[in-house]
Protein backbone atom coordinates (compact mmCIF):
# COMPACT_ATOMS: atom_id res chain seq x y z
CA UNK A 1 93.96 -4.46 -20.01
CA UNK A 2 90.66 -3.55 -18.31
CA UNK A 3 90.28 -3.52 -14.59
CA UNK A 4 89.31 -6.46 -12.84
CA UNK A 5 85.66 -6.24 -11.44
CA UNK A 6 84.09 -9.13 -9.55
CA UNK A 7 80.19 -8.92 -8.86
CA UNK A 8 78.21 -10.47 -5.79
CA UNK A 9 74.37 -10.46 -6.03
CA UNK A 10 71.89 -11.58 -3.44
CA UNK A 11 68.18 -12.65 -5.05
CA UNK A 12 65.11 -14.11 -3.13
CA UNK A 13 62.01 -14.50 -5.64
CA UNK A 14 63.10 -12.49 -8.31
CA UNK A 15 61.69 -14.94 -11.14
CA UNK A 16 60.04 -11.80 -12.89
CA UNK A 17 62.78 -9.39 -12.87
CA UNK A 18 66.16 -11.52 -12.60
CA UNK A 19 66.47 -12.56 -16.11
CA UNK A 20 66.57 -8.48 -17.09
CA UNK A 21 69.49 -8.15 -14.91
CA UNK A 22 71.47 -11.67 -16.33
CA UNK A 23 70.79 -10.67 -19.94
CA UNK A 24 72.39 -6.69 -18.88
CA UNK A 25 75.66 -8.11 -17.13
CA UNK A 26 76.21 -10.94 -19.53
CA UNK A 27 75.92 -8.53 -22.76
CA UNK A 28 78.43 -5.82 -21.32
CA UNK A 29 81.39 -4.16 -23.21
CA UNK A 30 83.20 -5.68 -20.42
CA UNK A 31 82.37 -8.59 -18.47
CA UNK A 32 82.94 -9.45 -14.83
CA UNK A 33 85.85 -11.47 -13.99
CA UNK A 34 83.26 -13.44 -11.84
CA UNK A 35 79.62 -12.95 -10.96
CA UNK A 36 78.52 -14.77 -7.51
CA UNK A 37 74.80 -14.47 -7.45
CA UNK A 38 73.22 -16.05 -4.10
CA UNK A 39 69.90 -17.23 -4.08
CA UNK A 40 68.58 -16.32 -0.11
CA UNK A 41 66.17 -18.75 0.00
CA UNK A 42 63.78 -18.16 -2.93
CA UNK A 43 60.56 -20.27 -3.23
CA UNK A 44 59.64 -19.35 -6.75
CA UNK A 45 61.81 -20.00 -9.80
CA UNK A 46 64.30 -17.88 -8.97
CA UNK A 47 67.42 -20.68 -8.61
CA UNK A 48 66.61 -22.29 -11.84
CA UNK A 49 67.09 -19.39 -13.59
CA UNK A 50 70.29 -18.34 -12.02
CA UNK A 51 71.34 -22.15 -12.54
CA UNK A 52 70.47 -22.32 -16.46
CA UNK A 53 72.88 -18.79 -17.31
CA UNK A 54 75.68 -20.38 -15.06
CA UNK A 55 75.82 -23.25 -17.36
CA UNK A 56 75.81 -20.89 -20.18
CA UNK A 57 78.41 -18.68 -18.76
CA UNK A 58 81.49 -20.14 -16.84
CA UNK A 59 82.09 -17.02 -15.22
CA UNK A 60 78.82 -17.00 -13.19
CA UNK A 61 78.62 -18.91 -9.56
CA UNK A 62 75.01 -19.72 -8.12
CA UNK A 63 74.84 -20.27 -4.17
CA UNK A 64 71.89 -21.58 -2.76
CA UNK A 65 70.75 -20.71 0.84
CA UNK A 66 67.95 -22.70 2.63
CA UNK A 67 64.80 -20.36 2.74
CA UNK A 68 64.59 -18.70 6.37
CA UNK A 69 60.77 -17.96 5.51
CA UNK A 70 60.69 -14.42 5.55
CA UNK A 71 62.89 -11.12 4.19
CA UNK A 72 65.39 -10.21 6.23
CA UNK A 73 66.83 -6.44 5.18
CA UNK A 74 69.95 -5.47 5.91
CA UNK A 75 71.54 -8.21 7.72
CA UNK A 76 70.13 -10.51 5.56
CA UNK A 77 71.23 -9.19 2.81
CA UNK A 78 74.51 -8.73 3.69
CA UNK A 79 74.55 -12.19 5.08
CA UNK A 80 73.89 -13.56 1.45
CA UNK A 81 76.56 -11.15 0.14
CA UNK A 82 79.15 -12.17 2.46
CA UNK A 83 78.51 -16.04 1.53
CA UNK A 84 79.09 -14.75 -1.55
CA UNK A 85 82.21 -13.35 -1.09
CA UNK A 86 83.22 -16.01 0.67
CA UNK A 87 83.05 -18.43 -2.33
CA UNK A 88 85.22 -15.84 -5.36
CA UNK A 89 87.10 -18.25 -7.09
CA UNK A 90 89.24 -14.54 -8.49
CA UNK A 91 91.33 -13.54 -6.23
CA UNK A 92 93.48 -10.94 -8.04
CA UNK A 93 89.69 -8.63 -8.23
CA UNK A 94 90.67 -5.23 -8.76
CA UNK A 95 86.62 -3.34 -7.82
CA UNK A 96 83.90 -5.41 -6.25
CA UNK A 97 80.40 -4.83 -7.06
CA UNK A 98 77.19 -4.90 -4.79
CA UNK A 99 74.49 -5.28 -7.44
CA UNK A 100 70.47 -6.13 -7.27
CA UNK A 101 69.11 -8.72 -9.28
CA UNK A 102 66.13 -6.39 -10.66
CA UNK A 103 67.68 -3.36 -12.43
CA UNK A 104 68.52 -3.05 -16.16
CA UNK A 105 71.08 -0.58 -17.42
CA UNK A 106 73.15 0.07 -20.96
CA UNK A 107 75.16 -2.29 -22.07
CA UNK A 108 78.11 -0.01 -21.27
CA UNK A 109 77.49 0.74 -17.65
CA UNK A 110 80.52 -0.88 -16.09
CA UNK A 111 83.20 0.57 -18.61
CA UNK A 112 82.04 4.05 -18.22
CA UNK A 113 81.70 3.55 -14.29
CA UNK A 114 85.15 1.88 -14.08
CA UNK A 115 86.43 4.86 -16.44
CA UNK A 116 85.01 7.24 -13.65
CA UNK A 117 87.29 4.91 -10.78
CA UNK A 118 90.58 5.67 -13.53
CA UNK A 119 89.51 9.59 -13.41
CA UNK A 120 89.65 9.78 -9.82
CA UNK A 121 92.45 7.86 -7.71
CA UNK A 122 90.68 9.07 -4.35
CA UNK A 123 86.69 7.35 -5.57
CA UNK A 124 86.49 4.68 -3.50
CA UNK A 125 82.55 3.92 -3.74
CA UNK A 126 80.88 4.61 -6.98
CA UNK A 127 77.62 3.75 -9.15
CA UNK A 128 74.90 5.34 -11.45
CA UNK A 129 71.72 6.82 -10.00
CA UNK A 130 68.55 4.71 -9.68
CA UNK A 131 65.62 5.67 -11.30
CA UNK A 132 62.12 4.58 -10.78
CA UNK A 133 59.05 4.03 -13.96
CA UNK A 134 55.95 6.05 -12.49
CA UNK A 135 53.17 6.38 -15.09
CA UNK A 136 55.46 6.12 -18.34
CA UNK A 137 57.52 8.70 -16.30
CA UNK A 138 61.28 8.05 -15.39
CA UNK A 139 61.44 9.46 -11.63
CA UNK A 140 65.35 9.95 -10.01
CA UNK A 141 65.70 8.28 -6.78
CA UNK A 142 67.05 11.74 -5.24
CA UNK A 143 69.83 10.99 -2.52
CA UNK A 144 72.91 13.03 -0.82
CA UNK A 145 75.32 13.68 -2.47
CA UNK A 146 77.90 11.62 -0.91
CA UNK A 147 75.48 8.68 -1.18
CA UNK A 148 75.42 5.31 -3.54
CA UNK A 149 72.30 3.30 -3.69
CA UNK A 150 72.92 -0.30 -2.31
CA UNK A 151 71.05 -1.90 -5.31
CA UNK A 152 74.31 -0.53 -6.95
CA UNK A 153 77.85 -0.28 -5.59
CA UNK A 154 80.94 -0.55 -7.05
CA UNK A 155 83.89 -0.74 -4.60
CA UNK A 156 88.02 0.42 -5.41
CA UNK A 157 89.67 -2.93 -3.69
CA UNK A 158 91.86 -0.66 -1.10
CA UNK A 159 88.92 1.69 0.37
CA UNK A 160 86.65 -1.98 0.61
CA UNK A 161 89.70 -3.12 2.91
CA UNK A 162 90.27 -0.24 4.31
CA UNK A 163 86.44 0.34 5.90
CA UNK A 164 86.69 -3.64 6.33
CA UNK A 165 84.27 -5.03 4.19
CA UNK A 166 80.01 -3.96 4.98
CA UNK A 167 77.98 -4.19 8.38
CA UNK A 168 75.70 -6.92 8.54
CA UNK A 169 72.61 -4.49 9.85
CA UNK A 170 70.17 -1.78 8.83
CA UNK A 171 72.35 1.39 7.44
CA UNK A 172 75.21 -1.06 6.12
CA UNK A 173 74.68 1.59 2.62
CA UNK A 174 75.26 4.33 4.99
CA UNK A 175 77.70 3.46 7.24
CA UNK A 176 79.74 1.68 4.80
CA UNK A 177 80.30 5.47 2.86
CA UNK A 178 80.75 7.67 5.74
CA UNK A 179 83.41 5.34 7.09
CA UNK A 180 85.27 5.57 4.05
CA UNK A 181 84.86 9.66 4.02
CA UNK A 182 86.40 9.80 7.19
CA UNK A 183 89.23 7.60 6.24
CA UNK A 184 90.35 10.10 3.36
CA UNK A 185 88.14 8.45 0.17
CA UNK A 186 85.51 9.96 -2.24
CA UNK A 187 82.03 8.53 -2.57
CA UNK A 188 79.67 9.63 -5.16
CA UNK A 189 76.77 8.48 -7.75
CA UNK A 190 77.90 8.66 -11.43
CA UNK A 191 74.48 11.45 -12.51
CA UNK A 192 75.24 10.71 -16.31
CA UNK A 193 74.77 6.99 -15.40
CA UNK A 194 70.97 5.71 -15.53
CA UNK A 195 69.82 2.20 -13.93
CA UNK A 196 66.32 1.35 -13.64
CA UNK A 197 64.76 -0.32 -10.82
CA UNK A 198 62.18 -2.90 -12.12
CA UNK A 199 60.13 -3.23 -8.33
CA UNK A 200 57.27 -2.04 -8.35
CA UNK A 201 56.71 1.15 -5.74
CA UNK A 202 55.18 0.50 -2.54
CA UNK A 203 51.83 1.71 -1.41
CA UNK A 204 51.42 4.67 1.21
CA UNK A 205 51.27 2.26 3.64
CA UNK A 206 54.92 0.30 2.34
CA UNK A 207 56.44 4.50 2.02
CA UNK A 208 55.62 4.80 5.49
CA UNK A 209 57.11 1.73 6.66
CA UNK A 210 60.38 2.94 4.78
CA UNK A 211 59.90 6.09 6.49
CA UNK A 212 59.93 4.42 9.58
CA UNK A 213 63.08 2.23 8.66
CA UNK A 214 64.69 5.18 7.92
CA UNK A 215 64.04 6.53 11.07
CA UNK A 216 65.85 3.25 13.09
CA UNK A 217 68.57 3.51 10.15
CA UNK A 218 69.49 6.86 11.54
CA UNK A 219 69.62 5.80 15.24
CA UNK A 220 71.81 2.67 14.74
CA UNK A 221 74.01 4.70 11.97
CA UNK A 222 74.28 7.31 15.46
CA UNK A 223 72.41 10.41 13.30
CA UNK A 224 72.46 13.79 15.74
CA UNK A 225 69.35 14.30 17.19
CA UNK A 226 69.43 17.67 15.75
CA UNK A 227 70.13 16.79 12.10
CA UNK A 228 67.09 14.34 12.49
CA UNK A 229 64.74 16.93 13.62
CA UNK A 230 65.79 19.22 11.07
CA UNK A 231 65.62 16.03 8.22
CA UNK A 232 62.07 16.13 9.81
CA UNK A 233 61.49 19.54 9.56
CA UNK A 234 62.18 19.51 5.88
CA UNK A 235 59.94 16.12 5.10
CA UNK A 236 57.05 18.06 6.00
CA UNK A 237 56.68 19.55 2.45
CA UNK A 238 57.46 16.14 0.75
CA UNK A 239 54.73 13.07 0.32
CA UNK A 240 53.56 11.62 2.27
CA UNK A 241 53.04 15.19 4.06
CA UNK A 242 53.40 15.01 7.60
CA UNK A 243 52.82 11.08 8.21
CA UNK A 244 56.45 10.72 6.31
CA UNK A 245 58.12 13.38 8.99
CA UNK A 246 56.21 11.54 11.74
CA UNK A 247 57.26 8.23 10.23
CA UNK A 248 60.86 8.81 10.66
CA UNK A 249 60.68 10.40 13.49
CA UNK A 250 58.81 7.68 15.22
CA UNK A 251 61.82 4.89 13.82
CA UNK A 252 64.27 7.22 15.30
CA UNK A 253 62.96 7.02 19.04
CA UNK A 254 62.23 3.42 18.42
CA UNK A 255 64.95 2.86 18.41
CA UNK A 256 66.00 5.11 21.21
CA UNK A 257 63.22 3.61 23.85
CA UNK A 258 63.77 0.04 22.56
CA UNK A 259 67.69 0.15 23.07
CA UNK A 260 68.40 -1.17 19.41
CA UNK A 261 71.94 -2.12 18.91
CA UNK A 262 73.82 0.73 17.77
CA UNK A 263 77.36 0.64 15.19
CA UNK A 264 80.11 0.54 18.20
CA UNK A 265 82.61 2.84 15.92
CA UNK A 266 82.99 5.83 18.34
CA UNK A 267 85.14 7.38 16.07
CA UNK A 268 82.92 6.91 12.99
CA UNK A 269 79.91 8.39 14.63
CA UNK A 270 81.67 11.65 15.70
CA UNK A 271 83.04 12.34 12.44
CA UNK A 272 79.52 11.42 11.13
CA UNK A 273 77.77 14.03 13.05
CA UNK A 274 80.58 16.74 13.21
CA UNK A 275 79.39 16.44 9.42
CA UNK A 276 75.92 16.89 10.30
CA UNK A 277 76.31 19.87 12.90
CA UNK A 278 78.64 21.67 9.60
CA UNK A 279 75.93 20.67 7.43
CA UNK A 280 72.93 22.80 9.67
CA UNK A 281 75.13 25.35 10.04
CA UNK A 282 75.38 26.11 6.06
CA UNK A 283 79.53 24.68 5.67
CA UNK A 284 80.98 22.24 3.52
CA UNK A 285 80.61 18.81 4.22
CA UNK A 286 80.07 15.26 2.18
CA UNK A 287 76.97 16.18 2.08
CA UNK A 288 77.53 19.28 -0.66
């Protein structure tokens, strides 16, 4: 028998790009036990859609949240997620899945990710690498290597109750992985595995405001100061040259100077930046 995955996705106005994602998870070699999708307040046609496949498939769940009237990363994401989770019907869920409602990906995705979870008894957070369409081009989203994208992440059932479920904040795809490194599990992107993400790339103006939110990601996450000047250091020969280095650097003492809540997991952050300190100095680490 195969394993027992259960998927939970939050959506706000995805009308365009939703119905590539449903078609994907309802055509794979094997299906979710249940699919929770949670509609965070949409004001386009979003929750029809959602609401026509669950009468087609009795294995999808719609949730509908009222419509706070703006985006809310992070927390509100994981907010819709844990709503989600909240309402499984399948208890007996072997993996749980953290998935995006605008990515397409081969029909065979989950088997060969949950055959990469049956290779390794130690993975406890897995998924395939994003990739982005620029000009005709297919562009890798390049991240660490210890890191899984959160439009995409599969989690073994003892390491998601062992790091006790995700942080409702800005990082939660951060801190959720380094917490389970320190408690003893693996955490990697599949690179064979290929999932393309259908939103369209921000302007210079949206890259720096990601710059910046990576920047306050790294304070609250409790970064080293010196592994953030180096991560600066480095930017400088990446786009957008300079203003991206700047950027981050600038969402780091943001946070500093505005005295943004910061993850209270004292032991969490030391391992995290004994990691970091290993990591300048050339050693090992989940990093490499």
């Amino acid at each position: 028998m195969h394993p027992r995955y259960v998927i939970i996705t939050p959506v706000r106005d995805e009308e365009k790009l939703v119905g590539h994602t449903l078609e994907c998870v309802a055509a794979q070699t094997i299906q979710p036990a249940e699919w929770v999708i949670v509609d965070d307040g949409s004001t386009d046609d979003t929750g029809r859609i959602i609401d026509e496949y669950a009468k087609q498939f009795s294995w999808i769940q719609t949730i509908h949240r009222p419509n706070r009237g703006f985006r809310q990363p992070g927390g509100g994401v994981i907010d819709a997620f844990n709503d989600g989770f909240n309402r499984l019907r399948t208890k007996d869920w072997e993996f749980i899945v953290k998935l995006d409602g605008d990515l397409t990906f081969s029909l065979a995705y989950f088997q060969k990710c949950l055959e990469h979870f049956a290779n390794e008894p130690r993975l406890g957070i897995g998924g395939g690498e994003i990739y982005h369409n620029l000009g005709g081009k297919l562009k890798l989203e390049v991240n660490p290597r210890f890191h899984v994208r959160g439009a995409t992440k599969i989690y073994r059932r003892a390491c998601w109750e062992a790091i006790g479920g995700l942080q409702p904040m800005v990082g939660w795809d951060t801190i959720d992985e380094v917490k389970a490194n320190m408690l003893g599990w693996k955490t990697y992107s599949f690179r064979e595995l290929r999932l393309l993400h259908h939103r369209a790339t921000g302007s210079a103006e949206g890259l720096v405001r990601d710059q910046v939110k990576h920047g306050l990601v790294c304070y609250i996450s409790g970064y080293h100061p010196l592994f953030v000047a180096a991560s600066c250091l480095s930017r400088l020969v990446r786009k957008p040259y300079v203003i991206g280095s700047a950027a981050v650097l600038f969402g780091f003492l943001k946070g500093y100077f505005t005295h943004t809540q910061r993850l209270n997991q004292p032991r969490m952050i030391q391992y995290l930046r004994e990691q970091q300190l290993r990591r300048l100095c050339g050693l090992e680490t989940i990093w490499k």
